[in-house]
Protein backbone atom coordinates (compact mmCIF):
# COMPACT_ATOMS: atom_id res chain seq x y z
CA UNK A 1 3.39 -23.30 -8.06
CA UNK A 2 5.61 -25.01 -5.43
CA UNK A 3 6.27 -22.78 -2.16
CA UNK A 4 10.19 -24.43 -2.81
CA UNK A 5 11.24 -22.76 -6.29
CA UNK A 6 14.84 -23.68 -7.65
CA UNK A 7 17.15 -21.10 -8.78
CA UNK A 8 19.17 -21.49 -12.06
CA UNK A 9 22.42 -22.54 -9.64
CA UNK A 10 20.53 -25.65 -8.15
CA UNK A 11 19.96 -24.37 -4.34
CA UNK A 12 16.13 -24.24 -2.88
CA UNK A 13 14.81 -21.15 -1.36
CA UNK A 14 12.20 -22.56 0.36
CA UNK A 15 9.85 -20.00 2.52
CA UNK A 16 7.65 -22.76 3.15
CA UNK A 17 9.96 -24.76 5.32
CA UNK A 18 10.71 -21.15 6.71
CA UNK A 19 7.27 -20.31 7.21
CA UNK A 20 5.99 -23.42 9.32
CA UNK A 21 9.56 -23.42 11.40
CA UNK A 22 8.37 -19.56 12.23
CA UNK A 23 4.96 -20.54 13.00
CA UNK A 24 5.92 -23.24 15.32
CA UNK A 25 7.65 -21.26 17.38
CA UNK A 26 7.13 -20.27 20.27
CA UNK A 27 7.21 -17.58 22.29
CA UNK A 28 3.53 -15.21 20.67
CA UNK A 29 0.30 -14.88 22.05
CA UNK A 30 -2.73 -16.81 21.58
CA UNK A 31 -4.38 -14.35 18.73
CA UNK A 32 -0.89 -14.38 16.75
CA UNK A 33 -0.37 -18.10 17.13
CA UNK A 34 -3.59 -19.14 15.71
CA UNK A 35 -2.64 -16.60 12.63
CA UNK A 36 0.73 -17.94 12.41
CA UNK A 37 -0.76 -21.50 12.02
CA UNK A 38 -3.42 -20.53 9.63
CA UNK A 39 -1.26 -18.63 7.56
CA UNK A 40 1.38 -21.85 7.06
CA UNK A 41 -0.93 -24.04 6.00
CA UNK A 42 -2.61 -21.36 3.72
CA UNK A 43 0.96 -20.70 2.24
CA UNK A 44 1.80 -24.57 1.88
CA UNK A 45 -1.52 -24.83 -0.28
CA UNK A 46 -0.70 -22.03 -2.22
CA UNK A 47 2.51 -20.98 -2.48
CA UNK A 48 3.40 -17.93 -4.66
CA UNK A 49 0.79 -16.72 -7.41
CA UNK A 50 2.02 -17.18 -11.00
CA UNK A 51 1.10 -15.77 -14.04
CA UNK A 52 -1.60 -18.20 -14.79
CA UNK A 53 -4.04 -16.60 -12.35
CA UNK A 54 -5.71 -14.07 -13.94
CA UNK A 55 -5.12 -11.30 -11.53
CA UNK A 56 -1.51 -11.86 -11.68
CA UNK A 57 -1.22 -12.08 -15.22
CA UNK A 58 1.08 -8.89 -15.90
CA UNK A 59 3.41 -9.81 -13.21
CA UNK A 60 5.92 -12.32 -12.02
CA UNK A 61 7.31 -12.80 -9.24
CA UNK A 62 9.71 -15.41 -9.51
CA UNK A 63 12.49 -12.81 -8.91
CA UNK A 64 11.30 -12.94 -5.13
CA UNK A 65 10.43 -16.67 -5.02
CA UNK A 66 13.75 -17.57 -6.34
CA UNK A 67 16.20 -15.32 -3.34
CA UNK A 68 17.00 -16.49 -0.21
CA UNK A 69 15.34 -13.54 2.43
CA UNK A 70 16.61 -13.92 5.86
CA UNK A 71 13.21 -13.34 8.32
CA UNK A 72 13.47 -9.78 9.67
CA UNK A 73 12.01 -10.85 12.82
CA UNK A 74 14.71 -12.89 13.54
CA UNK A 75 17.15 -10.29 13.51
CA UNK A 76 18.58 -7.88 16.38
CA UNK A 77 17.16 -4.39 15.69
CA UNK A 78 19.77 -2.32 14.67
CA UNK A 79 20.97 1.58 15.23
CA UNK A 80 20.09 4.60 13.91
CA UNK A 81 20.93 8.21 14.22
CA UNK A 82 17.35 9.87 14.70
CA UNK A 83 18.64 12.69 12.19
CA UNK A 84 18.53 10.38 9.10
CA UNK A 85 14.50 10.37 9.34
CA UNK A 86 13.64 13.65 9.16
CA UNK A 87 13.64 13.84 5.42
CA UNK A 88 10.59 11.18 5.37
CA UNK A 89 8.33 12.94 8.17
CA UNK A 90 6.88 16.09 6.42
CA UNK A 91 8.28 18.25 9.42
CA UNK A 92 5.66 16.47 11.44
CA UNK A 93 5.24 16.36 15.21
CA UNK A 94 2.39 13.98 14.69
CA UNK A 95 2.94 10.09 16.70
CA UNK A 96 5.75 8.15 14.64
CA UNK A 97 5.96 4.85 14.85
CA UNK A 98 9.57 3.44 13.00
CA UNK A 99 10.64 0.20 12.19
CA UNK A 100 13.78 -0.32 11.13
CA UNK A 101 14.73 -3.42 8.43
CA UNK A 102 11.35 -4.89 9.47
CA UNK A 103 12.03 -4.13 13.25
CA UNK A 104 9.87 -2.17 15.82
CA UNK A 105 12.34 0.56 16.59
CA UNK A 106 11.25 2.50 19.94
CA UNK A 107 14.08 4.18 20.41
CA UNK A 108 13.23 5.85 16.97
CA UNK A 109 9.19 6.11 17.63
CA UNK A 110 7.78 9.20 19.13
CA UNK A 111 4.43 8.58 20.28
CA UNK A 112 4.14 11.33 22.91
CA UNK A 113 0.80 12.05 24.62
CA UNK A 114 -1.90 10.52 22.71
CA UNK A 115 -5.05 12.00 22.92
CA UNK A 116 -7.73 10.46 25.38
CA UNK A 117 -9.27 7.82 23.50
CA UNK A 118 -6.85 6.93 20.94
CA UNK A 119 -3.98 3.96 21.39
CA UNK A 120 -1.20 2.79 19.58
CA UNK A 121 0.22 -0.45 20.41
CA UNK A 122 2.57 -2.81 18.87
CA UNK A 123 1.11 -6.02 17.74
CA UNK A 124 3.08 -8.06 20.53
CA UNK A 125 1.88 -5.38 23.24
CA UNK A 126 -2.13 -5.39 22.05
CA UNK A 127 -1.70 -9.54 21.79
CA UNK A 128 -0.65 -8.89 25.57
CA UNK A 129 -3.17 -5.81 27.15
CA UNK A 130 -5.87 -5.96 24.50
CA UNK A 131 -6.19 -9.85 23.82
CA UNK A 132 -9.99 -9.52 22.91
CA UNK A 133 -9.71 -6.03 20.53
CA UNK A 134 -6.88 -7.78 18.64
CA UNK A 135 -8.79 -11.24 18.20
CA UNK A 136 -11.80 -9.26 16.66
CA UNK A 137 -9.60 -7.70 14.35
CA UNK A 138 -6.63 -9.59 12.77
CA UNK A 139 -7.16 -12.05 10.29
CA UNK A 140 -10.52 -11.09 9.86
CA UNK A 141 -10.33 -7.96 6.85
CA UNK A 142 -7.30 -10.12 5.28
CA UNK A 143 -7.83 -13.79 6.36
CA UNK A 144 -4.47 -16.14 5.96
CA UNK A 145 -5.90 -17.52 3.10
CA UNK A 146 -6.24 -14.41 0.78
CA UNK A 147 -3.48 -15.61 -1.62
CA UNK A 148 -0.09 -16.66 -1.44
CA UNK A 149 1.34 -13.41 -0.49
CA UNK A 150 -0.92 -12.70 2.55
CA UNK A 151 -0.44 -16.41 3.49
CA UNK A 152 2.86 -15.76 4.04
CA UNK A 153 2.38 -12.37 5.73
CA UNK A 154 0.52 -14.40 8.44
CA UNK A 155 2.88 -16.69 8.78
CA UNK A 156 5.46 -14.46 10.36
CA UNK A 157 2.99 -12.10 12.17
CA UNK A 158 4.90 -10.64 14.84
CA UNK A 159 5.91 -6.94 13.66
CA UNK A 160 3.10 -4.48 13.14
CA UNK A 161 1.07 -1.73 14.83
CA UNK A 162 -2.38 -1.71 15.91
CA UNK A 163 -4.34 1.82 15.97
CA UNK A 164 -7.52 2.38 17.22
CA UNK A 165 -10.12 5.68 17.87
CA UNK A 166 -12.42 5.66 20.05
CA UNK A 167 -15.79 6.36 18.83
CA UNK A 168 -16.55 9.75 18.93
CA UNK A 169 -13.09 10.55 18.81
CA UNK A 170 -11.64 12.95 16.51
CA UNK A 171 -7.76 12.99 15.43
CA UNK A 172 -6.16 16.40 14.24
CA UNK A 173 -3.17 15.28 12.99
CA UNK A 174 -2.09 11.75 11.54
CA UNK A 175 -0.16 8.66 12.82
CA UNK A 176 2.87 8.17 10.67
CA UNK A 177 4.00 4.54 10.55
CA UNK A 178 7.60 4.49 8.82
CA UNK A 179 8.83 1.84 7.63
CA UNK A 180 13.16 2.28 6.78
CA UNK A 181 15.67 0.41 5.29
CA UNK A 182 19.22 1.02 5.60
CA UNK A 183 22.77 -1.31 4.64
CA UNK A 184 21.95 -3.49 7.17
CA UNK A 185 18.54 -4.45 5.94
CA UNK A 186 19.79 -5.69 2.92
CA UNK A 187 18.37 -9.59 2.01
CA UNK A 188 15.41 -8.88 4.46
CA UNK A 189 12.11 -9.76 4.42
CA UNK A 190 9.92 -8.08 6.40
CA UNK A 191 6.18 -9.21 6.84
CA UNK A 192 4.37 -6.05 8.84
CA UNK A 193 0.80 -6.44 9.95
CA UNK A 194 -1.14 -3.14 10.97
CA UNK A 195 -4.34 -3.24 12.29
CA UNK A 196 -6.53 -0.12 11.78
CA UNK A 197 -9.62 0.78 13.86
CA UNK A 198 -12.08 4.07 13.74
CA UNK A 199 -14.83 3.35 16.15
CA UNK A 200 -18.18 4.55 15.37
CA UNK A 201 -18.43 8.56 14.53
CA UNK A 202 -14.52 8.36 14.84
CA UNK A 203 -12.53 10.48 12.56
CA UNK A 204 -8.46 9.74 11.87
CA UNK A 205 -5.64 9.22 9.68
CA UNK A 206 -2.87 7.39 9.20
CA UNK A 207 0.26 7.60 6.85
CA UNK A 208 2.53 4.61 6.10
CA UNK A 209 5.97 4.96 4.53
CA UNK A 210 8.34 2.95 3.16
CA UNK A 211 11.65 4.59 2.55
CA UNK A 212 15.09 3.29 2.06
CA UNK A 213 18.04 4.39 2.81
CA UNK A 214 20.81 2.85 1.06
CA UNK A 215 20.87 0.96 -2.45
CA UNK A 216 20.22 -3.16 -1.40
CA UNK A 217 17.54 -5.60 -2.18
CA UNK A 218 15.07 -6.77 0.20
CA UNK A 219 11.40 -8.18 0.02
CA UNK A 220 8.68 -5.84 2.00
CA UNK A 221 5.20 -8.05 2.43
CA UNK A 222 2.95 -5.69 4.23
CA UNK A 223 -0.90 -6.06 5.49
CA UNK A 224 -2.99 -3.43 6.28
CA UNK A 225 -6.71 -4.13 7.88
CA UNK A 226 -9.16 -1.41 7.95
CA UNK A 227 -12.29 -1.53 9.81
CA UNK A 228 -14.36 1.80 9.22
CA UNK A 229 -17.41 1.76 11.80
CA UNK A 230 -20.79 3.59 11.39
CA UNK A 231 -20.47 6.69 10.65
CA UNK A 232 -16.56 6.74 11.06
CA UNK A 233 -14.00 8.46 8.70
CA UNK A 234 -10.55 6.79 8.24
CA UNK A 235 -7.70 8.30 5.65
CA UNK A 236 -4.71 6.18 4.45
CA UNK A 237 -1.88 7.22 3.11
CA UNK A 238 0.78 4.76 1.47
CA UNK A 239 3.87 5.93 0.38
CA UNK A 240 6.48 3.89 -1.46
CA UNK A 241 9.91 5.25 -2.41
CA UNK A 242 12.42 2.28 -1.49
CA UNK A 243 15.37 0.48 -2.65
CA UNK A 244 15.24 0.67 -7.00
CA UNK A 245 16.17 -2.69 -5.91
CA UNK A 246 13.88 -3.48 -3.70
CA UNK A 247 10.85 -6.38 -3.95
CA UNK A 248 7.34 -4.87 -2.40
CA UNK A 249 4.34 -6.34 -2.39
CA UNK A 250 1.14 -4.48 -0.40
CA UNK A 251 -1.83 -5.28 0.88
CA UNK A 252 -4.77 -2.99 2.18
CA UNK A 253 -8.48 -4.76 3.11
CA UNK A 254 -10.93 -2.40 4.46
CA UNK A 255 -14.66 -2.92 5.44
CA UNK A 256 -16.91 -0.30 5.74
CA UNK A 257 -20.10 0.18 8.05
CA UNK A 258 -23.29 2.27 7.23
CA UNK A 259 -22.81 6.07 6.43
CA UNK A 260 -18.48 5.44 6.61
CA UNK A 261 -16.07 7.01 4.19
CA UNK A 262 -12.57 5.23 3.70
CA UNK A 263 -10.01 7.26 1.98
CA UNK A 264 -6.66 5.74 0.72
CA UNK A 265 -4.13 7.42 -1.54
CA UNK A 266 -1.09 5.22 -3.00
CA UNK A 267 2.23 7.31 -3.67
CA UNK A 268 4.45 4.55 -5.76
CA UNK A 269 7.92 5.42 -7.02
CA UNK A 270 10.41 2.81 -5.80
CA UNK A 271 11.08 -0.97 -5.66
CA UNK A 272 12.27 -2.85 -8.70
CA UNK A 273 8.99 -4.72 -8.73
CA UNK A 274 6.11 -3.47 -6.99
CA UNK A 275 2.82 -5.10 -6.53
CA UNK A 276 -0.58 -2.38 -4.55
CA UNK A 277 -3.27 -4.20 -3.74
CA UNK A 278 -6.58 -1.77 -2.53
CA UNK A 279 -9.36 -3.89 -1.84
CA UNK A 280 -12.76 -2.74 0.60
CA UNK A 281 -16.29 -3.78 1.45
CA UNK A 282 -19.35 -1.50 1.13
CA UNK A 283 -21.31 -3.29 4.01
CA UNK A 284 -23.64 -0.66 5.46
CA UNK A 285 -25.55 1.49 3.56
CA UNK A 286 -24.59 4.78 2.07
CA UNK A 287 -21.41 4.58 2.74
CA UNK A 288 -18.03 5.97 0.23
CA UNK A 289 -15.01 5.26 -0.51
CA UNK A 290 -12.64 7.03 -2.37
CA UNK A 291 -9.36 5.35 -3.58
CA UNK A 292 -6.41 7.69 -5.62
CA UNK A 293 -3.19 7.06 -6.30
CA UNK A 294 0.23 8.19 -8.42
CA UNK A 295 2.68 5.85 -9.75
CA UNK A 296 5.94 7.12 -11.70
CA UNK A 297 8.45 4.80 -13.14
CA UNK A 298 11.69 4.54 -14.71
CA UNK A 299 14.28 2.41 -16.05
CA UNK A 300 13.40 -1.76 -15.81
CA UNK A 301 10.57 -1.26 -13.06
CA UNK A 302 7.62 -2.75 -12.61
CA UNK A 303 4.40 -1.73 -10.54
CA UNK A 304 1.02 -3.27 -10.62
CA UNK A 305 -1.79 -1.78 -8.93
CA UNK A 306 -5.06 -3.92 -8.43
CA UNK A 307 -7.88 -2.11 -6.64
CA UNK A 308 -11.37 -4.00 -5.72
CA UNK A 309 -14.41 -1.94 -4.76
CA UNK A 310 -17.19 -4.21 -3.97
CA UNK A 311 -20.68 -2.86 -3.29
CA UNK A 312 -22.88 -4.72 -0.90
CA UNK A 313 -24.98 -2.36 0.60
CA UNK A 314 -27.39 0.44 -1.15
CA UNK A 315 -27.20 4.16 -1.93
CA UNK A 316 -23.10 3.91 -1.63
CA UNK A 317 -20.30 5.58 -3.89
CA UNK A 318 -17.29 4.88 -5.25
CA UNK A 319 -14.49 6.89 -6.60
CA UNK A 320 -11.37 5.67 -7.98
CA UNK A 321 -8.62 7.67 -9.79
CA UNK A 322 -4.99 6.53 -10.77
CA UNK A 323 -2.18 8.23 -12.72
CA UNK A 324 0.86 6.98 -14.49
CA UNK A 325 4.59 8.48 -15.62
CA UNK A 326 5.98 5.53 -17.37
CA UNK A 327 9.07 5.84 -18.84
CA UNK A 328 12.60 3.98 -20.31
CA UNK A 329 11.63 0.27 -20.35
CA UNK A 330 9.76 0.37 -17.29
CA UNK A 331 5.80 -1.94 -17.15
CA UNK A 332 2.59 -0.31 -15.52
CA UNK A 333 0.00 -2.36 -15.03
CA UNK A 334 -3.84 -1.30 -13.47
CA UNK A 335 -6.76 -3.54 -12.65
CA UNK A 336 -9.09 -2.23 -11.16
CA UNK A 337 -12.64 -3.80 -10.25
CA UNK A 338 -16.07 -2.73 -8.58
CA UNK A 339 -18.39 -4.96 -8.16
CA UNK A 340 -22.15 -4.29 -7.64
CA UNK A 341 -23.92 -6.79 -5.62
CA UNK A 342 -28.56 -7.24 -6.46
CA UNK A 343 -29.09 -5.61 -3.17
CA UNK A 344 -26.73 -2.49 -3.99
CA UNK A 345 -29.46 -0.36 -5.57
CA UNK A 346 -28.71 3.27 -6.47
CA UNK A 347 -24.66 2.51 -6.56
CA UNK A 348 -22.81 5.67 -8.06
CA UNK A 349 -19.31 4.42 -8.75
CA UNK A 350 -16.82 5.98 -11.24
CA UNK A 351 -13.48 4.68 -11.93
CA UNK A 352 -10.21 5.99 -14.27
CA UNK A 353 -6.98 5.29 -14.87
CA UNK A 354 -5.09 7.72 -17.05
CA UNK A 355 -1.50 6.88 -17.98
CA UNK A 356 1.47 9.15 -20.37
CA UNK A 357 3.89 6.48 -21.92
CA UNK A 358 7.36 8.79 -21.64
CA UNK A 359 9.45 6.78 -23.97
CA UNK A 360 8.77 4.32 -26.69
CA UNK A 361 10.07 0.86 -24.67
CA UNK A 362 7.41 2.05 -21.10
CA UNK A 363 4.20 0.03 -21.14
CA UNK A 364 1.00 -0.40 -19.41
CA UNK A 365 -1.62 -3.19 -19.12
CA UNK A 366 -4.80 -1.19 -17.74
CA UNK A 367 -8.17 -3.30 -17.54
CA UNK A 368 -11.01 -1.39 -15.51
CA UNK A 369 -13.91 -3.79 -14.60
CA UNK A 370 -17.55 -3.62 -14.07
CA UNK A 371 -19.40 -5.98 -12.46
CA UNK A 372 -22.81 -5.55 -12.14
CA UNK A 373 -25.67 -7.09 -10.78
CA UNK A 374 -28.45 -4.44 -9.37
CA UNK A 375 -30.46 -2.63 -12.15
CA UNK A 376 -30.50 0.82 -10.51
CA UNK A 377 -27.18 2.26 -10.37
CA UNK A 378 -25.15 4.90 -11.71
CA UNK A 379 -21.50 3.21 -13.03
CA UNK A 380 -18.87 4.76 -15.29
CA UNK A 381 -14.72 3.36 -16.01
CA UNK A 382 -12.26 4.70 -18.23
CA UNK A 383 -8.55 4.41 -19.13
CA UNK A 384 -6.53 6.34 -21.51
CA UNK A 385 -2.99 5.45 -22.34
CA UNK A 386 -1.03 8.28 -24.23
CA UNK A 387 1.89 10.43 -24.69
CA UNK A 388 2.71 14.10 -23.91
CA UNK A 389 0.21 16.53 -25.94
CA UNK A 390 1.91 17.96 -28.80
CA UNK A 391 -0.23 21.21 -28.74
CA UNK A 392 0.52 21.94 -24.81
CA UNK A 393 4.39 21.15 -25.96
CA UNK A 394 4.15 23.94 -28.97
CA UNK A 395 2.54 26.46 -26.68
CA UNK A 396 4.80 26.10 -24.19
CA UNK A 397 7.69 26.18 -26.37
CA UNK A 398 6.23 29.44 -28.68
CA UNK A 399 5.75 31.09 -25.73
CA UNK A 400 10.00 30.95 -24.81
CA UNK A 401 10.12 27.58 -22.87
CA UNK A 402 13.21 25.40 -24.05
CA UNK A 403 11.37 21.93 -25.25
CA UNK A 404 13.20 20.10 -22.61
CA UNK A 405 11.63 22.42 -19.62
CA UNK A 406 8.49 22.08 -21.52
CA UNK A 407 8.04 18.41 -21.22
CA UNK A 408 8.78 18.17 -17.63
CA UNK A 409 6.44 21.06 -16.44
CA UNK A 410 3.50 19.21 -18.78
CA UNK A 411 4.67 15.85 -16.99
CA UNK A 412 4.40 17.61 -13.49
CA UNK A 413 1.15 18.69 -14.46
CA UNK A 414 -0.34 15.81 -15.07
CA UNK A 415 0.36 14.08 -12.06
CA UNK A 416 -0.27 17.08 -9.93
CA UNK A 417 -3.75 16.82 -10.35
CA UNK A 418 -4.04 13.99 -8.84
CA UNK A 419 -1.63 15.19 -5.60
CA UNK A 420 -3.88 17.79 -5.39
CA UNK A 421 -6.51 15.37 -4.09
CA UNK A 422 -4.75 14.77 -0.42
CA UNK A 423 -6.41 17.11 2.36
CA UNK A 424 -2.55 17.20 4.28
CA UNK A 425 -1.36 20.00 3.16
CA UNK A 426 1.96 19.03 4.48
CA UNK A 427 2.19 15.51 2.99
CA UNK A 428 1.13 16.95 -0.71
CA UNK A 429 3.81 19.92 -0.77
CA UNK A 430 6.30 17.36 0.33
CA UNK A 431 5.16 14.77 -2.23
CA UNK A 432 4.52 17.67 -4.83
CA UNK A 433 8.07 18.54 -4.83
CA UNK A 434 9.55 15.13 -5.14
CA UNK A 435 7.27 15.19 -7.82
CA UNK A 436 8.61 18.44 -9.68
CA UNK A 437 12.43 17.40 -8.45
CA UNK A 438 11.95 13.73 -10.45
CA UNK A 439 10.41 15.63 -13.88
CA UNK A 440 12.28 18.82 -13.72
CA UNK A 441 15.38 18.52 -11.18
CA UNK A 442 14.76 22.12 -10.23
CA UNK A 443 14.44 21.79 -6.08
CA UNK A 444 13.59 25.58 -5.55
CA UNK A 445 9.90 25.12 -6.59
């Protein structure tokens, strides 16, 4: 498919005339510039995926290929009353790193005093003090030439935030990056780039929200590289609850070093088309990796979550769960794959993906893959795809509980168990009772 797509009324949105203008300019560092340029001529080869490719086969995106975005990076950063974040900080006083419609905001940020051997950095200031670190790192979990979507991501680097922990070092509380979107963001598209680092023995996490604050379309593109060193422990956190008419598409590559464990937990609820991609390398032996995630949907949406657990090294594990509330007309889709490489002896992966269809037009597409090529490993997938359970629903209801109430506390349920699963204890109450507020509408719980 063509990078230049033409809409129904005969004008060209073409990103890839917008993408090679961006990448030409000038003005970025050496490690950006070479990503910029690689990520142009990635994007001219391949353009947008289509539903011919096999992993996009559930989802179009021609609603996004088809609108004329206007680059966030190109835009003044605008104004914001502090006040209107704290619903989307868990009561925090963690480091907060904002951007606003795409924007680095630092007048929003609260970084504080970081801890002796931790920094956070914007992408332009690490391209400036930490040329070499930054070089080592970006491009290199999610090259430019990925797919289409990355491509593009590259293309615009500019906006993004690079952590990194010492080795050694040890992180008590998490570094929130929030991503909002308010009026003034509307026919934006924003193309972060974050850059995650735990050193050897290092221990952290990280939380990264996308929120909205007003009712407008945009296009969100985001990249996320992981690098999990020997012995290290990195958590991720992704949380998306933007615009119902929002476009977001999401990208997290992580590689893993001997004895590492990479967390990530995806939180999906907004966007009018959403697209989570999960993806990490097993590279050192026994390492884990632990991927979980929540997606409820309503009315025409659409979220597809792909997830790609490959095992390279021996004696590693694997484990994957993923829950679904689908209801109205809205389209789930899951694929998720590991695959086993001959040298990955005594893998132990396990993988499910359990969705409740809420109304009789919701859907899912859910394909769990194995992949195996080592003859010594311990591998188990799943997927169930069903409705509420008619014998929970007459206990409930014989026991006093209107049928109404009933279904919503069985719905809460189910995806509760999987909330349960994040070690923040102030992230999962918060998430817990937008959870209970969007199935029952009772905020006192």
């Amino acid at each position: 498919m063509s990078a230049s797509v033409n809409t129904p009324a005969g004008t060209t949105v073409d990103f890839q005339v917008q993408a090679s203008a961006f990448a030409a300019s000038a003005g970025a560092a050496a490690p950006l510039t070479a990503l910029r340029a690689a990520g142009a001529e990635a994007f001219a080869r391949l353009g947008f995926p289509t539903t011919r490719s096999e992993d996009w086969k559930y989802t179009n995106v021609s609603a996004i290929a088809t609108t004329p975005f206007a680059a966030a990076i190109e835009r003044e950063v605008d104004t914001l009353d502090a006040a209107a974040l704290e619903p989307y900080t868990f009561g925090g006083t963690w480091p907060l790193v904002v951007f606003l419609n795409g924007r680095y905001a630092p007048a929003l940020s609260q970084l504080g005093a970081l801890p002796e051997g931790v920094r956070v950095m914007t992408l332009a200031a690490a391209a400036e003090q930490e040329p070499a670190l930054l070089a080592g790192h970006l491009g290199v979990a999610a090259p430019a030439d990925r797919d289409g979507f990355t491509a593009l991501n590259a293309a615009f680097a500019g906006e993004g935030v690079l952590i990194h922990v010492a080795r050694e070092m040890v992180i008590d509380v998490p570094v929130h990056i929030l991503h909002v979107t308010d009026a003034n963001g509307a026919g934006v598209m924003s193309h972060p780039r974050h850059i995650l680092i735990a050193d050897r023995h290092a221990k952290a996490s990280v939380i990264e929200s996308y929120v909205s604050l007003a009712d407008v379309s945009y296009f969100t593109n985001a990249v996320v590289e992981v690098s999990v060193s020997d012995g290290a422990t990195l958590q991720l956190l992704r949380i998306q609850r933007e615009s119902p008419t929002a476009y977001h598409v999401g990208t997290v590559e992580a590689r893993q070093g001997r004895d590492s464990h990479f967390m990530a937990f995806t939180f999906h609820t907004g966007a009018a088309l959403s697209r989570s991609n999960v993806f990490t390398v097993l590279g050192g032996e026994g390492c884990g990796t632990t991927l979980n995630g929540l997606y409820m949907l309503g009315g025409a949406q659409h979220g597809d979550h792909q997830t790609r657990v490959e095992h390279v090294a021996p004696n590693c594990f694997s484990r994957e769960a993923y829950k679904g509330l689908l209801d109205d007309a809205s389209h789930g889709v899951f694929n998720g794959k590991v695959y086993v490489h001959p040298e990955a002896q005594k893998t132990d992966g396990k993988q499910t993906n359990n969705t409740l269809l809420l109304s009789k037009d919701a859907q899912i597409d859910t394909k769990p893959q194995l992949e195996i090529f080592a003859d010594d490993v311990k591998c188990t997938h799943g997927a169930t795809v069903g409705r509420i359970d008619e014998t929970s629903l007459f206990y409930l209801k014989s026991r006093g509980v209107g049928a109404l109430l009933a279904r919503q506390l069985l719905m809460y349920a189910f995806a509760a168990d999987v909330l349960e699963t994040i070690e923040n204890e102030a992230v999962k109450e918060a998430l817990e009772q937008l959870t209970m507020v969007r199935f029952t509408g009772d905020t006192n719980h």
